[in-house]
Protein backbone atom coordinates (compact mmCIF):
# COMPACT_ATOMS: atom_id res chain seq x y z
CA UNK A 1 10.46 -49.97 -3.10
CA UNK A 2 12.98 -47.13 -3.37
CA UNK A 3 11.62 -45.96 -6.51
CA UNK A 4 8.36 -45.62 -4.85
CA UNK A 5 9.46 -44.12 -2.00
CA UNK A 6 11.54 -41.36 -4.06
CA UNK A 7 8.12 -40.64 -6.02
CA UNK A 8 6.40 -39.82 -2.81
CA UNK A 9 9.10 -37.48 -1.42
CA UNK A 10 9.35 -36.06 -4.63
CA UNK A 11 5.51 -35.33 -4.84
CA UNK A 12 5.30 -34.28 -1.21
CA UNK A 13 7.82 -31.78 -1.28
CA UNK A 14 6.40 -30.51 -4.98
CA UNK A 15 2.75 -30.09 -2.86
CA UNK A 16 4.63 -28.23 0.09
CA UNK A 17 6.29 -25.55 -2.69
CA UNK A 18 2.96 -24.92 -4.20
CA UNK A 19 1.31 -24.51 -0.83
CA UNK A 20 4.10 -22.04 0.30
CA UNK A 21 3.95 -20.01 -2.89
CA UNK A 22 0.56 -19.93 -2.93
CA UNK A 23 0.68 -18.56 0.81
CA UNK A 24 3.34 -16.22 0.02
CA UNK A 25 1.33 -14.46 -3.04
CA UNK A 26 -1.84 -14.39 -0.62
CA UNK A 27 0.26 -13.08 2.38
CA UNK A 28 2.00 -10.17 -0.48
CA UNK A 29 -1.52 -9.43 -1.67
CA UNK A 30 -2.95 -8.57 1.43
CA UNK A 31 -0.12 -6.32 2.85
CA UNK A 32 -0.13 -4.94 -0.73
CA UNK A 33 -4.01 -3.75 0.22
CA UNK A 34 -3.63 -2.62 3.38
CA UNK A 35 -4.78 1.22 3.66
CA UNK A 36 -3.04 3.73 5.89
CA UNK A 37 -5.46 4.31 9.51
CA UNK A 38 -5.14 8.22 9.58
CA UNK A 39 -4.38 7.13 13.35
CA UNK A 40 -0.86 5.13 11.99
CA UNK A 41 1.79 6.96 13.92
CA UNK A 42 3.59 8.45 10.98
CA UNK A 43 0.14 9.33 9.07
CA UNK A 44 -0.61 11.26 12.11
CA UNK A 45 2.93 12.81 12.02
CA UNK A 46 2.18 14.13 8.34
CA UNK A 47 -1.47 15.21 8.79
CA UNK A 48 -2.71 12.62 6.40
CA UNK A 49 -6.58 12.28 5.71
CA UNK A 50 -8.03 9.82 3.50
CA UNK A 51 -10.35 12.76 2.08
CA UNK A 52 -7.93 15.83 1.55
CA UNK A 53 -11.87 18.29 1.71
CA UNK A 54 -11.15 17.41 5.59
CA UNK A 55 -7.96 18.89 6.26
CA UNK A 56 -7.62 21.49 8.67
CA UNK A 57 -6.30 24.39 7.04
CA UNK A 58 -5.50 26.54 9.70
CA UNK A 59 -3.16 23.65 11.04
CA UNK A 60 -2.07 22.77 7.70
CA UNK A 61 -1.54 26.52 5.67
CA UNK A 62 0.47 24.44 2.80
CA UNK A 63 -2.60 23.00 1.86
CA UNK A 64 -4.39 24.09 -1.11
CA UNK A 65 -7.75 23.17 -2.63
CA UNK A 66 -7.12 20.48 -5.25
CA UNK A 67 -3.98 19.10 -3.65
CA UNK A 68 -4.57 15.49 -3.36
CA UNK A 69 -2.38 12.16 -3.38
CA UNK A 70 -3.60 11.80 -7.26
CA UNK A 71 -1.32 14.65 -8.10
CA UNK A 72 1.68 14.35 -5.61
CA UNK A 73 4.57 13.12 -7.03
CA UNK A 74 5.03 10.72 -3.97
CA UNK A 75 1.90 8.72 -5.54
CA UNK A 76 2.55 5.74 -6.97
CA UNK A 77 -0.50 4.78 -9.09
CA UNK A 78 -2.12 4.35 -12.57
CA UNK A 79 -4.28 7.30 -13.31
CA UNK A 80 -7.42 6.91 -12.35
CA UNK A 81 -6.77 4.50 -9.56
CA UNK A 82 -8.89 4.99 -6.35
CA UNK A 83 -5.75 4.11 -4.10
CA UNK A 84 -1.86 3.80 -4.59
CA UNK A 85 1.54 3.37 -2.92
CA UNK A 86 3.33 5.89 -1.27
CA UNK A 87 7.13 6.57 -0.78
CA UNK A 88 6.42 7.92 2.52
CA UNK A 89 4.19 4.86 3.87
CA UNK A 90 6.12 1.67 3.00
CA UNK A 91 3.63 -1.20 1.73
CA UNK A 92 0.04 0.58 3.13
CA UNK A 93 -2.06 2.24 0.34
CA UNK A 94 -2.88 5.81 0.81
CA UNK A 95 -6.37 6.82 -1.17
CA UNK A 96 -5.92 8.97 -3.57
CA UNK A 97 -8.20 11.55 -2.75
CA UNK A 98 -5.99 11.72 0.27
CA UNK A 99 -3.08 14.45 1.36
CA UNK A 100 -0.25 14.89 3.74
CA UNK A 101 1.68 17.35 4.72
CA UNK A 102 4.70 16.00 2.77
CA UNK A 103 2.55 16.69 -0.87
CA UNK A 104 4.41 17.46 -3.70
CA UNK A 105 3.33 18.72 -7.06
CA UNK A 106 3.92 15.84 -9.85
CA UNK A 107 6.34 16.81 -12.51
């Protein structure tokens, strides 16, 4: 009987590690793809816009026409990719066609 038993635990505790690192990767995923709200506090605080043609210019003078998240050097992206990391925003995706206030040219 005690071999038995062990095999059980042993297989029930095996299950409960997959399900938890399965829920884990899931759970990392989905932060991982969650897109800064131009309404966030802190987006608001650095003028971010999802579409850098919308910012207001008069409100924003450091802006300048082809300034985008793409080519900030707070980006952190592939080329090419439609959406990326940012220094400035923890784990929330900023698109890359997007700009803050805080833009800085890439070296």
């Amino acid at each position: 009987m005690q071999s038995s038993f062990n095999a059980s635990n042993r297989r029930v505790f095996m299950m409960q590690v997959a399900t938890a690192a399965g829920a884990t990767v899931i759970a990392t995923q989905a932060s991982a793809q969650a897109m800064l709200d131009e309404k966030d506090p802190q987006a608001v605080g650095l003028a971010y816009k999802a579409d850098a043609t919308k910012v207001d210019k008069v409100k924003n003078p450091k802006y300048a026409a082809g300034n985008n998240c793409a080519n900030c050097a707070l980006f952190q992206a592939k080329a090419g990719a439609v959406a990326g990391g940012c220094a400035l925003f923890g784990a929330k995706q900023v698109a890359a066609k997007g700009w803050c206030s805080a833009w800085a040219k890439k070296g």
